[in-house]
Protein backbone atom coordinates (compact mmCIF):
# COMPACT_ATOMS: atom_id res chain seq x y z
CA UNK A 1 0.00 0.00 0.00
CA UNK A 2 2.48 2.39 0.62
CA UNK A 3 3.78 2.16 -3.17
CA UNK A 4 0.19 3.26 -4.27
CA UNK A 5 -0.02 5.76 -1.91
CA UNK A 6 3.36 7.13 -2.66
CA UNK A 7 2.19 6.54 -6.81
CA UNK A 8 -1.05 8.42 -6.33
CA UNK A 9 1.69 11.22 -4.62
CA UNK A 10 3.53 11.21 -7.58
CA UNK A 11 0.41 11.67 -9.93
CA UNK A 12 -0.58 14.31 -7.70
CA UNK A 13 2.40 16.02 -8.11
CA UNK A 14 2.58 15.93 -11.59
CA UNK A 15 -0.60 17.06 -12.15
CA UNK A 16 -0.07 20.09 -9.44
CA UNK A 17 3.16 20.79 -11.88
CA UNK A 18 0.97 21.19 -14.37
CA UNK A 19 -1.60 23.97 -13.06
CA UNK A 20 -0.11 27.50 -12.38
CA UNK A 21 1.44 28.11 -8.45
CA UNK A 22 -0.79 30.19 -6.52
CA UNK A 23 -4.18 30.93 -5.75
CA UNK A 24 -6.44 31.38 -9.18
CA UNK A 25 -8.80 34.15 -9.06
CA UNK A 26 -9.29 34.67 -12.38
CA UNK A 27 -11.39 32.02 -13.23
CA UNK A 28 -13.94 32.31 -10.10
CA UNK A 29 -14.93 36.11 -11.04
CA UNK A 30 -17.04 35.56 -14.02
CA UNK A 31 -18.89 32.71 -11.86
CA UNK A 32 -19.53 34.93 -9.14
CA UNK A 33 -20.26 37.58 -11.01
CA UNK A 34 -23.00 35.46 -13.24
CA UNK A 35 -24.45 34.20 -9.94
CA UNK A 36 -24.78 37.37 -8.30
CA UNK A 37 -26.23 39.03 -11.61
CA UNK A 38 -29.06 36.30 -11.61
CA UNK A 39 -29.75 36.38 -7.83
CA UNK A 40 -30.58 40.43 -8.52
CA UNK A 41 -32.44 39.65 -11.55
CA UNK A 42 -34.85 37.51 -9.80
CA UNK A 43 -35.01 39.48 -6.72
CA UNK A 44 -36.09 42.87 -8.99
CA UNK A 45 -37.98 40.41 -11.24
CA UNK A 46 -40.08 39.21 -8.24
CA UNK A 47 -40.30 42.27 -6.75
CA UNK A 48 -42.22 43.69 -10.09
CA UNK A 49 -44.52 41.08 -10.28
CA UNK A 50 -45.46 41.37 -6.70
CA UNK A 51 -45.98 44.92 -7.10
CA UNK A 52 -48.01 44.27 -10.79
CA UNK A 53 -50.10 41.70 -8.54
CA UNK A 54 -51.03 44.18 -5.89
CA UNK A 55 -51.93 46.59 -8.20
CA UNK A 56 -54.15 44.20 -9.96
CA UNK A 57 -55.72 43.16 -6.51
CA UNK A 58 -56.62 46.68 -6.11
CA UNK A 59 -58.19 47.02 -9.16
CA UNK A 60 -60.51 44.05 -8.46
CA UNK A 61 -61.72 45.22 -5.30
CA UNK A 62 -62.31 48.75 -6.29
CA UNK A 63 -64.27 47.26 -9.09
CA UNK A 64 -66.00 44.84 -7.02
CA UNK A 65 -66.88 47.95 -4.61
CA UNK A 66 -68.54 49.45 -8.12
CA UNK A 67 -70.64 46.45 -8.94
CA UNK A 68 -72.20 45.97 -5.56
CA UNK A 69 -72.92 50.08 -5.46
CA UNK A 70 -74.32 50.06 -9.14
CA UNK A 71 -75.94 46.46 -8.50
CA UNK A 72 -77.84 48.34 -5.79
CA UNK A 73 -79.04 51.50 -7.80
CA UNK A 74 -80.79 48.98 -10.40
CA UNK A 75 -82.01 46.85 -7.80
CA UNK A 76 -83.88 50.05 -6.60
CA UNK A 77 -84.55 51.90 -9.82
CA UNK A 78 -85.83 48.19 -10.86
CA UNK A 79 -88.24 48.40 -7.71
CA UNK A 80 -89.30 51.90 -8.36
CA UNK A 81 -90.05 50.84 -12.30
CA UNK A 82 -92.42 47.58 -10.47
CA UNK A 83 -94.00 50.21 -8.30
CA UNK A 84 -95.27 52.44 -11.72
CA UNK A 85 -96.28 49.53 -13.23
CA UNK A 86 -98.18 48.32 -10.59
CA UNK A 87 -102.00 48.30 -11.82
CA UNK A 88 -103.26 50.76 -8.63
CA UNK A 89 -100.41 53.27 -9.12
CA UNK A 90 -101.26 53.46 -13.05
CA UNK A 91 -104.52 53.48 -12.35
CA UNK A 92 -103.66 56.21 -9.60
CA UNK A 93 -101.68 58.12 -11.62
CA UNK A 94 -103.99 58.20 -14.85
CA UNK A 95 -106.48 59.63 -13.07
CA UNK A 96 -104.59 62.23 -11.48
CA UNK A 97 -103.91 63.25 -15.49
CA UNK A 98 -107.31 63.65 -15.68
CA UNK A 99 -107.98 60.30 -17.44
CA UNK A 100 -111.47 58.17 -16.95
CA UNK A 101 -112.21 54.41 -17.61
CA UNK A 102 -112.99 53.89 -21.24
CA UNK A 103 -116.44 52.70 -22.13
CA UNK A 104 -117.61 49.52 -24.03
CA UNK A 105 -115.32 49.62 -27.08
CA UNK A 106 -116.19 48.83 -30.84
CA UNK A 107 -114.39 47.16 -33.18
CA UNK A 108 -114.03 47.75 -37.13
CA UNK A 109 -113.76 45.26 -39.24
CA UNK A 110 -111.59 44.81 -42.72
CA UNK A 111 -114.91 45.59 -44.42
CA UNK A 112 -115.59 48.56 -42.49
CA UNK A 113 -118.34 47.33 -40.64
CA UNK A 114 -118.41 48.09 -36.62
CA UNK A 115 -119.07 45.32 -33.76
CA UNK A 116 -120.26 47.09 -30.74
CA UNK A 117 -121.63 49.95 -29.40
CA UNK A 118 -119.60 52.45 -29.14
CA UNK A 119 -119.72 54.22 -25.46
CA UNK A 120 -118.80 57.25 -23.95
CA UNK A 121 -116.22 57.32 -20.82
CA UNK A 122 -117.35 59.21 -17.91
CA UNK A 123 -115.81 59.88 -14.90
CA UNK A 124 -116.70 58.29 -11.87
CA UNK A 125 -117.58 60.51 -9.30
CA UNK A 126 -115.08 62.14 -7.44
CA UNK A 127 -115.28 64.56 -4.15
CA UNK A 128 -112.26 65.76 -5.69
CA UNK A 129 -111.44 67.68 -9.07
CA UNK A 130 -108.47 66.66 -10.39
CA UNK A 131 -104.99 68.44 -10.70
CA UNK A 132 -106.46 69.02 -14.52
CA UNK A 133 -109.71 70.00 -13.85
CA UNK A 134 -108.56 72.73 -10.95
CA UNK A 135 -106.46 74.01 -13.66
CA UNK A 136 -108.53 74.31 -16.44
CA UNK A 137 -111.04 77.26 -16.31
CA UNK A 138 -114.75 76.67 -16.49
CA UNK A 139 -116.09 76.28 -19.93
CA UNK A 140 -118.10 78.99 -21.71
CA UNK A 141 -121.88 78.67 -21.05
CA UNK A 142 -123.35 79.34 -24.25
CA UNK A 143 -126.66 80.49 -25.16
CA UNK A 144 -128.11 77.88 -27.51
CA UNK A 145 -131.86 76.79 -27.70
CA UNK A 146 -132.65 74.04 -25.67
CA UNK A 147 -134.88 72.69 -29.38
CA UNK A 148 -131.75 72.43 -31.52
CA UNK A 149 -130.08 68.86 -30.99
CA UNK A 150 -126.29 68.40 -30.92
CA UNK A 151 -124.71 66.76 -33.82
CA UNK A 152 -123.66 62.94 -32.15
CA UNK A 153 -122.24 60.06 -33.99
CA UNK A 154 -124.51 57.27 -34.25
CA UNK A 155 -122.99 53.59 -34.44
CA UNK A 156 -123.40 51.50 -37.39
CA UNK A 157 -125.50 48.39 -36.54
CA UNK A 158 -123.40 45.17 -35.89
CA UNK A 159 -123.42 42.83 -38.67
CA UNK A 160 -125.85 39.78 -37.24
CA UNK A 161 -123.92 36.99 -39.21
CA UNK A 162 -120.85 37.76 -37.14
């Protein structure tokens, strides 16, 4: 054994011969430099992307913050529309316009002929005038004979095979 050691010595030795005496320097800088370079590009690399993700999270919850505030306004313009379109508030509401149930109605046919008879809408009584009628001023009396007859339309007779 001690010839191999001493003939693994004498390799070593040759091979030591062979590289330059001294410390080497030259050969570790670009390493170090490469590993540092790539340590600093990752740390600024992750640093942007954290910062790009917080930004983004702030986005989303802003925007969030917008859809439950404009989710609310429809929600109530949405009841307000199914409160006007309720059948006692248009009902309400027409006849504060000044507007009266309609009568029977008539129908024309392609022909020209009329189903129905044709009647007049009056308003129901009222103990109050409405916001129309308290602004309109009382109509002219006039001084007509009571013996001459107002011009009226007169319905056309329903056609009986109908």
């Amino acid at each position: 054994m001690s010839t191999a050691a001493k003939q693994l010595k004498g390799r070593a030795a040759r091979l030591a011969r062979l590289m330059p005496a001294g410390p080497s320097t030259a050969a570790r800088t670009p390493f170090v430099l490469l590993v540092v370079v790539l340590l600093g590009g990752g740390l600024i690399t992750l640093l942007l992307l954290n910062s790009a993700l917080n930004q983004g999270s702030f986005e989303l919850s802003e925007l969030k913050r917008k859809t439950t505030g404009l989710t609310d306004e429809q929600q109530a313009l949405q009841r307000d529309v199914d409160n006007y379109s309720a059948p006692d508030a248009l009902e309400r509401r027409a006849r504060q316009l000044g507007m009266v149930p309609g009568g029977n109605p008539a129908f024309i046919d392609p022909d020209g002929t009329v189903r129905g008879v044709p009647g007049r809408a009056t308003a129901l009584p009222s103990s109050e005038p409405t916001p129309r009628e308290a602004q309109q001023p009382p109509a002219p009396t006039t001084t007509a004979s009571p013996a001459a007859p107002t011009p009226t339309a007169k319905p056309t007779p329903t056609n009986p095979g109908r």
